[in-house]
Protein backbone atom coordinates (compact mmCIF):
# COMPACT_ATOMS: atom_id res chain seq x y z
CA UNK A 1 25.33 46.20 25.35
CA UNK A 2 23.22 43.42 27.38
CA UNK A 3 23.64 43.30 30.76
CA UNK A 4 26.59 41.24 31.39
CA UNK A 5 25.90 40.73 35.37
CA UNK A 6 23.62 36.86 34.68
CA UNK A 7 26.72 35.80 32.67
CA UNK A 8 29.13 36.71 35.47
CA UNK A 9 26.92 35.14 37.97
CA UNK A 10 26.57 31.98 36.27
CA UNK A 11 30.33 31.47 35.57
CA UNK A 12 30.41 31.62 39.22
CA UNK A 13 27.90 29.54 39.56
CA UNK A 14 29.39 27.21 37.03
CA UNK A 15 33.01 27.13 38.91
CA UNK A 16 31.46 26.36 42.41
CA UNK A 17 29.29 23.45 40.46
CA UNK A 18 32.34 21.80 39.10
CA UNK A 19 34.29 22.57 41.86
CA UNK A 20 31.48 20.37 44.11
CA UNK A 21 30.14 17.56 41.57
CA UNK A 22 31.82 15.18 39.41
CA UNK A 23 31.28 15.49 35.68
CA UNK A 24 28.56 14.42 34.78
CA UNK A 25 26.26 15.10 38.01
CA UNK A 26 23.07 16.97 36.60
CA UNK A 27 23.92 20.43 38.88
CA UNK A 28 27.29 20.52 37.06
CA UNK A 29 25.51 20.04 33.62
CA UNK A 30 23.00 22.63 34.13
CA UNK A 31 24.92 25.07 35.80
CA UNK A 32 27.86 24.74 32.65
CA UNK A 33 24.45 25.01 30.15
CA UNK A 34 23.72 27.81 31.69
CA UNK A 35 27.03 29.75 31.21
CA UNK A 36 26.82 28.90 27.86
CA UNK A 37 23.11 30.42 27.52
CA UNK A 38 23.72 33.33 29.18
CA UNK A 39 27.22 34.68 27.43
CA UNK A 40 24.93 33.93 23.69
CA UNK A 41 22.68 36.45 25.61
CA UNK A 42 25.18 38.87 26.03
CA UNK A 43 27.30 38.64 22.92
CA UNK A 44 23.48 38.30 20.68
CA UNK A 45 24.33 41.91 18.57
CA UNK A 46 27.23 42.55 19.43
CA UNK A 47 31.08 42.48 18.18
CA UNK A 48 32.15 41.43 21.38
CA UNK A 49 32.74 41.74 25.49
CA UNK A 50 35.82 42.58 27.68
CA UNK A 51 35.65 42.43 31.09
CA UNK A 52 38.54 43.60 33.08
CA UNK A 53 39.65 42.57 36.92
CA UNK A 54 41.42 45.24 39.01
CA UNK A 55 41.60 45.30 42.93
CA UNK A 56 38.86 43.32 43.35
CA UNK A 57 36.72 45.19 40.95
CA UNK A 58 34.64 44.03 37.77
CA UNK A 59 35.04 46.50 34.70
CA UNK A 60 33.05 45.97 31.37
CA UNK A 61 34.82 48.54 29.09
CA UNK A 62 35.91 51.36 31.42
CA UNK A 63 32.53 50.62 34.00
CA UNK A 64 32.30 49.04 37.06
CA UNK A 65 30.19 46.79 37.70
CA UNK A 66 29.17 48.27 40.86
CA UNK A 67 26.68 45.33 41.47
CA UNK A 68 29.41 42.87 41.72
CA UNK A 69 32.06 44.32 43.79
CA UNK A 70 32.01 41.50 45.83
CA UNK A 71 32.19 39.09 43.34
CA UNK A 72 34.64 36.67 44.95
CA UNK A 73 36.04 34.99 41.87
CA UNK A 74 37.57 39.14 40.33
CA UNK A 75 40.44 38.40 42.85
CA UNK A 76 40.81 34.77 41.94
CA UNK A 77 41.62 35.23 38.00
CA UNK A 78 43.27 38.10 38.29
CA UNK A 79 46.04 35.80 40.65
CA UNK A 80 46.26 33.02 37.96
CA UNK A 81 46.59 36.00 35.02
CA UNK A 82 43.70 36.69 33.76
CA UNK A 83 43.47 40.62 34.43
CA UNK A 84 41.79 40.87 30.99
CA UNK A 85 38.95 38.46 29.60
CA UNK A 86 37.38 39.01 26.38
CA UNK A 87 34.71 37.22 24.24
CA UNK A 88 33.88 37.97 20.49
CA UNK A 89 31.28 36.06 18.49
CA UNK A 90 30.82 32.93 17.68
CA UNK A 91 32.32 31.43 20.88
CA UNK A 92 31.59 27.64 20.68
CA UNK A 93 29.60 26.23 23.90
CA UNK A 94 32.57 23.73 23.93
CA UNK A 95 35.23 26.39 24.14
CA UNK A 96 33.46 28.32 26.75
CA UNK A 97 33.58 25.07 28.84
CA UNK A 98 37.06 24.21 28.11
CA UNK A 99 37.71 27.22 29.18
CA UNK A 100 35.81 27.18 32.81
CA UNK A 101 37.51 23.73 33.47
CA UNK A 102 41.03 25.25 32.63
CA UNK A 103 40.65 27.75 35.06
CA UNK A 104 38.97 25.51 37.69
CA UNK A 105 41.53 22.62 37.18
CA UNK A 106 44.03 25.62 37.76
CA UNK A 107 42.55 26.89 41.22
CA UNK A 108 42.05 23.78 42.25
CA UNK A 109 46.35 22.95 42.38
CA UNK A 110 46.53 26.36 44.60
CA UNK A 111 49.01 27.30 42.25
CA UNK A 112 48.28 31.05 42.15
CA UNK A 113 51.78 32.17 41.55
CA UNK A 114 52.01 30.64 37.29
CA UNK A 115 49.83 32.56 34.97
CA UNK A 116 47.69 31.04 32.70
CA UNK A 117 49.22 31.22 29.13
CA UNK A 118 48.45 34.92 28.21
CA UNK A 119 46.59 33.65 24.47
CA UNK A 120 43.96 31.10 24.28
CA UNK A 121 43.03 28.66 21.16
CA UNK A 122 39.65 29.01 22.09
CA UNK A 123 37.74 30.16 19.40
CA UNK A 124 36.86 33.78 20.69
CA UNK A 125 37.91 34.00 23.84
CA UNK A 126 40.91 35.42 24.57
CA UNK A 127 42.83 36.37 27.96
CA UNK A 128 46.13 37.39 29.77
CA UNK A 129 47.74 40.16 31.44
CA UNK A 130 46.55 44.14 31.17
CA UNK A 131 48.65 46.06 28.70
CA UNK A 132 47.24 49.38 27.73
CA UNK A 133 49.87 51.12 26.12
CA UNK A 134 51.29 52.99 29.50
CA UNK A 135 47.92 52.83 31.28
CA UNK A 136 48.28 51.43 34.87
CA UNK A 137 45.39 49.07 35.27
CA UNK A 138 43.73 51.30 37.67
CA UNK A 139 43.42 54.05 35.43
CA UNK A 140 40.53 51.91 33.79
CA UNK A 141 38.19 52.35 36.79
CA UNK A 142 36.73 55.82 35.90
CA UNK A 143 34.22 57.25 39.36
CA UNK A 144 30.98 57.78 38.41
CA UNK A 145 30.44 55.18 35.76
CA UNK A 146 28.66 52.47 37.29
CA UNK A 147 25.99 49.83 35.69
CA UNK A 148 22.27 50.36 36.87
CA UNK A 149 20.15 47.05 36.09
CA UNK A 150 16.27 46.36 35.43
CA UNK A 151 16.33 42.76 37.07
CA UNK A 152 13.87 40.12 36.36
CA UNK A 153 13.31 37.76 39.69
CA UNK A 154 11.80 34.80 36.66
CA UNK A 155 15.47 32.41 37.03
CA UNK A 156 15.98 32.95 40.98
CA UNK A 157 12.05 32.22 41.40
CA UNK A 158 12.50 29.05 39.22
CA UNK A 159 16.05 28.42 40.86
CA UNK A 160 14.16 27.88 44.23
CA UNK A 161 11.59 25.95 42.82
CA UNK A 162 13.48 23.18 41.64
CA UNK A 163 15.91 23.40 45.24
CA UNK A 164 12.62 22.46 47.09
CA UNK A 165 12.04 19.76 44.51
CA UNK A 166 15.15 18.17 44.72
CA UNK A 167 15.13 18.57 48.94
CA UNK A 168 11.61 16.68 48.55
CA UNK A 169 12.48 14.09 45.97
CA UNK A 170 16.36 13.22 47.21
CA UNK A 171 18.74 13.91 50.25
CA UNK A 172 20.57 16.27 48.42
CA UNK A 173 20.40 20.05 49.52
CA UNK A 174 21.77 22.39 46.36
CA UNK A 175 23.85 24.72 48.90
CA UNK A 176 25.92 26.02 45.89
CA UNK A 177 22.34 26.75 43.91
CA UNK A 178 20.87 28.35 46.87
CA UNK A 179 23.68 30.43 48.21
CA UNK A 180 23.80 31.42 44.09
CA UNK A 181 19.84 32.64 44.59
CA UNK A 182 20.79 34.81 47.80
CA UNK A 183 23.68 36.63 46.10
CA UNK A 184 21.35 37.60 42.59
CA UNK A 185 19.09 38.76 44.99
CA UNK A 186 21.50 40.61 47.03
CA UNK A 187 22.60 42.67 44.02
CA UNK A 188 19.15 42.89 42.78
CA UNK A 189 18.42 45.16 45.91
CA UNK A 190 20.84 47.75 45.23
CA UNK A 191 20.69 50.14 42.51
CA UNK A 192 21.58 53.76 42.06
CA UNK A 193 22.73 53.78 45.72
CA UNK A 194 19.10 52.92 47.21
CA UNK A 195 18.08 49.89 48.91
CA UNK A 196 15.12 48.23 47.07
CA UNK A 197 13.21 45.58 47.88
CA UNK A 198 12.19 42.94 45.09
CA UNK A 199 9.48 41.45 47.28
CA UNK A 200 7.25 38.61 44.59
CA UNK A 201 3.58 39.12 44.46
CA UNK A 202 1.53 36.07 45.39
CA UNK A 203 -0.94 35.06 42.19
CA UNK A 204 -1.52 31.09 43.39
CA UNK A 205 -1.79 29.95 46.81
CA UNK A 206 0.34 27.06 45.64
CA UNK A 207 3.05 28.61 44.87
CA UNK A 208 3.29 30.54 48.35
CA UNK A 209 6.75 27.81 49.55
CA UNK A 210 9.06 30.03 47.04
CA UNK A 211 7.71 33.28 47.16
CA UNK A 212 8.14 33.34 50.84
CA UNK A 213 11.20 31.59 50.79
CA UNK A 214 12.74 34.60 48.14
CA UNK A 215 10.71 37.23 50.33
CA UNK A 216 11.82 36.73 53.64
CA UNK A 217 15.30 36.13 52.20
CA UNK A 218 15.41 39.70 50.61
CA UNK A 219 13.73 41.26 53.96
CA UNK A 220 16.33 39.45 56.00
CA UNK A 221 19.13 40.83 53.56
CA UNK A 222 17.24 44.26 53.95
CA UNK A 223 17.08 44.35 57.51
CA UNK A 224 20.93 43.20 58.23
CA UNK A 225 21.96 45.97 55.59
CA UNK A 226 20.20 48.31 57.20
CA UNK A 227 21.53 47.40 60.57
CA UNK A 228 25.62 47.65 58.75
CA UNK A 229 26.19 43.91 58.49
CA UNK A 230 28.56 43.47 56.11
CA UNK A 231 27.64 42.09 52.59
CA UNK A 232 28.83 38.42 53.02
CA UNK A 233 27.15 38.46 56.36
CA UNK A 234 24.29 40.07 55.24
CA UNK A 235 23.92 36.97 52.77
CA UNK A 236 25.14 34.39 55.48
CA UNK A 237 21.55 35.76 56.81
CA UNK A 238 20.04 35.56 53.49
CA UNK A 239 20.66 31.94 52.89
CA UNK A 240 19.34 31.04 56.39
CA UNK A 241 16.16 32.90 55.73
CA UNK A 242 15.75 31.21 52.38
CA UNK A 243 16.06 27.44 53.99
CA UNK A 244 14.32 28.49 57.24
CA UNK A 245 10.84 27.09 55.96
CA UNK A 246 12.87 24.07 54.23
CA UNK A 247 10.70 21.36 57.08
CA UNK A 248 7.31 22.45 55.10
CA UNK A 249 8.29 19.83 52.06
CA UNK A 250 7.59 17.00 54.90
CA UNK A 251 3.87 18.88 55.50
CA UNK A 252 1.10 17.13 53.31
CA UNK A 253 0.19 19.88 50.55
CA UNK A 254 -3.35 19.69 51.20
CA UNK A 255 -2.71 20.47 54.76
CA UNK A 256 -0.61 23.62 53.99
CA UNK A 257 -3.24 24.72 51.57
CA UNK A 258 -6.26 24.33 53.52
CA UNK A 259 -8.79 26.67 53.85
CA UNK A 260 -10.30 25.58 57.37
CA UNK A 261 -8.50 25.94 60.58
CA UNK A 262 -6.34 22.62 61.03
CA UNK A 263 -7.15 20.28 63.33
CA UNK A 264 -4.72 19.27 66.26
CA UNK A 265 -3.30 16.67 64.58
CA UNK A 266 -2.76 18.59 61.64
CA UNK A 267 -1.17 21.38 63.58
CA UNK A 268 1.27 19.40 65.18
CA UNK A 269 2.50 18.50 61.48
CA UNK A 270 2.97 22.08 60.25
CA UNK A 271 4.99 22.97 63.83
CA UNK A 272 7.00 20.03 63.66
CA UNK A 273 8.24 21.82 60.27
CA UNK A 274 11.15 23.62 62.23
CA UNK A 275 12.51 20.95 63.91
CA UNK A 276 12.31 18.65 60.58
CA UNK A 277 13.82 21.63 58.87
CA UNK A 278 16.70 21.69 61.06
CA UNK A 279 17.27 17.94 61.15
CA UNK A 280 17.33 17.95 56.92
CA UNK A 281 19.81 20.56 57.24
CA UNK A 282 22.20 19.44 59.46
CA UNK A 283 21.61 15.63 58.02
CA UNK A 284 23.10 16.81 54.78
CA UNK A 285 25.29 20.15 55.39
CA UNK A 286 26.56 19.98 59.24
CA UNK A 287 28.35 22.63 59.00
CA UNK A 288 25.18 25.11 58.25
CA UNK A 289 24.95 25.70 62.02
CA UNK A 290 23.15 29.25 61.48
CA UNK A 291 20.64 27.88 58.93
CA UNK A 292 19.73 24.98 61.25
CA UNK A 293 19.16 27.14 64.15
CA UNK A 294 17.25 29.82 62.24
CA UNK A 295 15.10 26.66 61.16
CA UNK A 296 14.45 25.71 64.34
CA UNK A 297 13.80 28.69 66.22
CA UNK A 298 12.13 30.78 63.52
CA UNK A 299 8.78 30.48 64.88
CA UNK A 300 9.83 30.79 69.07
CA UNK A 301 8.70 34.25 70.45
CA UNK A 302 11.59 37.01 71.94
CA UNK A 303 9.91 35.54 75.19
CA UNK A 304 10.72 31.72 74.35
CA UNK A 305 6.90 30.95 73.45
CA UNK A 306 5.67 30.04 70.38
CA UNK A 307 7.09 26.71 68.88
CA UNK A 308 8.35 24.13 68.86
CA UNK A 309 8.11 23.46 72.92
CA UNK A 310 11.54 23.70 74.78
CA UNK A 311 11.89 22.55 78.05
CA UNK A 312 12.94 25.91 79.41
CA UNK A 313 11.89 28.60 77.69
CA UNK A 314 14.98 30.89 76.12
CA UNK A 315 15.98 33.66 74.00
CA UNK A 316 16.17 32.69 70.61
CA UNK A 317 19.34 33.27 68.75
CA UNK A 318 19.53 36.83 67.27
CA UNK A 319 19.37 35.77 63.19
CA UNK A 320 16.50 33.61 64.56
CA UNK A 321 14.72 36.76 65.92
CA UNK A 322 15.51 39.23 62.75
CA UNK A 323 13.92 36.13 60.49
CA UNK A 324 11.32 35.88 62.59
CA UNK A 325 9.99 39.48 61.93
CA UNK A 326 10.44 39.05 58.14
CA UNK A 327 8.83 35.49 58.08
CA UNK A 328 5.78 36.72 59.71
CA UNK A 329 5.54 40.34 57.98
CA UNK A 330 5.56 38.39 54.26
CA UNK A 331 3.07 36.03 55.79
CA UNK A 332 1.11 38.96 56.50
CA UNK A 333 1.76 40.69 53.22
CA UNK A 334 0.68 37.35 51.38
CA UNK A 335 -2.88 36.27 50.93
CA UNK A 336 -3.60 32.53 51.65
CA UNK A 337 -6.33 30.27 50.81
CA UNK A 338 -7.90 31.03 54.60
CA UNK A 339 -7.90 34.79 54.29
CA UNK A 340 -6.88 38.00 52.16
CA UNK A 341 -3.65 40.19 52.35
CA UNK A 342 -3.12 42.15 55.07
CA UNK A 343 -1.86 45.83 54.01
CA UNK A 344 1.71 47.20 54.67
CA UNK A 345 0.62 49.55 57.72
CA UNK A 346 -1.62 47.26 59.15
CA UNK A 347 1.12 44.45 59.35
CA UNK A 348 3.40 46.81 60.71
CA UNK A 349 0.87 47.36 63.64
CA UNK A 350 0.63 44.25 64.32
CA UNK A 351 4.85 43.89 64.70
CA UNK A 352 4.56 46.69 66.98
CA UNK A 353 1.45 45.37 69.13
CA UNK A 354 4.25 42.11 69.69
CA UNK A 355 7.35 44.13 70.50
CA UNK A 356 8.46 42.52 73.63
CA UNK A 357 6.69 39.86 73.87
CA UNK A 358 6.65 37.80 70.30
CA UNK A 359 9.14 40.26 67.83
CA UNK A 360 12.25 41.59 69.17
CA UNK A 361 11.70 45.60 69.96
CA UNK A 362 15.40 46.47 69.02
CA UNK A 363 14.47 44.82 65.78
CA UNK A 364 11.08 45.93 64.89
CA UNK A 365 11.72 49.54 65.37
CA UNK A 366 15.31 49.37 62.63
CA UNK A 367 12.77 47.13 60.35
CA UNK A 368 9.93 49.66 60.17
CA UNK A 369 12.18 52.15 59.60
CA UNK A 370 13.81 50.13 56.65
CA UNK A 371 10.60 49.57 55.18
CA UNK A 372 9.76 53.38 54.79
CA UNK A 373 13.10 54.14 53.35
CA UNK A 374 13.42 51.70 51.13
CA UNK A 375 11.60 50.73 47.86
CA UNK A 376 9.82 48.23 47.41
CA UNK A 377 9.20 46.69 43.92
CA UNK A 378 6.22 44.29 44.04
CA UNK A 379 6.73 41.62 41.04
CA UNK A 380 5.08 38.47 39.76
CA UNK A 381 6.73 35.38 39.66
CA UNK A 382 7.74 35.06 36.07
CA UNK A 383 7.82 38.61 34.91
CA UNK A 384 9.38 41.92 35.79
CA UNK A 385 7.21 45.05 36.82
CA UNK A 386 7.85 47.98 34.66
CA UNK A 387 7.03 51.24 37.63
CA UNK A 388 8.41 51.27 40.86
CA UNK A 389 7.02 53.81 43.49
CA UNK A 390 8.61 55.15 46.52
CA UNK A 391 7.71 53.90 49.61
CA UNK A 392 7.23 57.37 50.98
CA UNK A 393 3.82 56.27 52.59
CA UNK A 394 4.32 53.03 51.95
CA UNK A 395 2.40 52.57 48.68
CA UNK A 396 4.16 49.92 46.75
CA UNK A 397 3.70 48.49 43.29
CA UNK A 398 1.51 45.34 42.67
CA UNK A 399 2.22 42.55 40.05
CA UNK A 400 -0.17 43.21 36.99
């Protein structure tokens, strides 16, 4: 069977769409589309699908989806009913939506405590209560069988693409798409009980705003796991390291891609990127207090130097600090159109050289260390790569 982790992630993604924008705004459209695309991906050769909810816990068959054991919306139809969800071929896009609404409409009255009608006239898709012949539900989730997934970065990478379009081209910021991005990527970093680390490889300078926007997010994630933040913190962190360079879409591109050291003039419209970043954030989302500081203070030293200027110099928050590591080790890692790639060990020098003084020491040290246990899995932007090597070393894959 396909893997049946995309579909799950864009139902979600679907529900928190319609849950934010009326009918017919174009984030609700897509994200619906994109339900319906991904469940004729799973059900293409095969009879059918039946995904089970228990505890919290996502079962295909009697396996759980180990990869989405966080997966916020398990709990959620297993309170209006649905304990059991199946799918069998042909299921009609327009069922599949009816569907999504019917549970939406239902979660949006709060009334958890009525059950969804245990049958469905939707044309293959049925639903209702467990009943497995004396079985308790739990006796479905078996140890030991979990789902291990080959994951291609191609829809995030995209996914963050158009975000920083439609930041540059409207007042809208696509929270729902972007906090969407962090989580595939959070469960795209754990398989077979390892951390890995699906870092993209750079192939054209101009496309260096959503690589390092997906890198530093996945480093971030990294480096909070690592430390024992829990997952939902650990992607509270992620989504502020994805929008922390979000004040670069107000830099000319020719400036950000120039080869020759910028003028004055030119620098002072790069730095004012953070505090532009932060303004665009709070503008449209107020409540994103941790993004908007991370924005602004991303590029301020442990000391309080760096930029932009404060009046008295301070310590910068501490998700500030951790994203400032990552944001300058991918810069490192990345080649640019001024100068080549720096290697692994050679970047990690230079976060040691700044200990104290421009990187927090109780952070470089834990980040290091993460790097050499992890794996990291170097991969262009609109492909997977097939080997992944240990970072024993720290020899990592490239991008063919």
């Amino acid at each position: 069977m396909r893997d049946p982790v995309p579909f799950l992630l864009a139902v979600g993604q679907a529900w928190a769409a319609a849950g934010l924008y009326a009918e017919s705004h174009p984030a609700r459209v897509r994200s619906l589309q994109g339900s319906v695309d991904a469940l004729q991906e799973l059900l293409e050769g095969s009879s059918g699908v039946h995904f089970s909810f228990v505890g919290g816990e996502v079962i295909v068959g009697n396996r759980i989806l180990r990869d989405l054991r966080d997966w916020d919306w398990a709990a959620k139809l297993a309170a209006l009913g649905v304990e059991r969800l199946e799918f069998h071929p042909p299921v009609p896009p327009e069922a599949l939506n009816r569907f999504l609404v019917l549970v939406l409409d239902r979660l949006k009255q709060g009334d958890q405590g009525a059950p969804l009608a245990p049958e469905s006239p939707e044309t293959g898709i049925r639903f209702g209560r467990l009943s497995i012949g004396g079985e308790t539900p739990e006796s479905l989730i078996r140890p030991g069988l979990w789902t291990t997934v080959e994951y291609n970065l191609a829809p995030e990478v995209e996914a963050v693409r158009w975000m920083q379009d439609q930041v540059a081209s409207s007042d809208s910021l696509p929270v729902v798409e972007t906090e969407t991005v962090v989580r595939s990527l959070a469960l795209a970093m754990r398989q077979q009980g390892e951390l890995l680390l699906p870092l993209i490889a750079l192939e054209d300078h101009d496309q260096y705003a959503v690589s390092h926007s997906c890198n530093v997010s996945v480093l971030a994630m990294g480096l909070a796991d690592y430390l024992g933040y829990a997952p939902r913190e650990a992607r509270a962190i992620g989504v502020a390291a994805m929008l922390a360079d979000l004040g670069n879409i107000r830099v000319p591109r020719e400036i950000l891609l120039k080869a020759a050291a910028l003028d004055p003039a030119e620098r002072t419209l790069v730095e004012a990127h953070c505090t532009e970043g932060a303004r665009m954030i709070l503008d449209r989302h107020p409540r994103m207090e941790l993004a908007a500081v991370v924005a602004y203070e991303h590029h301020l030293d442990v000391d309080g130097s760096g930029y932009p200027a404060t009046i008295f110099r301070r310590e910068p928050h501490f998700v500030s600090r951790l994203v400032r590591i990552c944001d300058f080790f991918d810069a490192a890692m990345s080649p640019r159109a001024w100068r080549a790639s720096m290697g692994i060990e050679s970047a990690m020098d230079l976060l040691n050289e700044g200990a104290g003084r421009r990187f927090d020491p109780d952070l470089v040290m834990p980040f290091t260390t993460m790097l050499r246990q992890a794996r990291i899995k170097r991969m262009a932007m609109d492909r997977p790569v097939v080997e992944v090597e240990a970072v024993s070393g720290l020899e990592d894959s490239e991008a063919g």
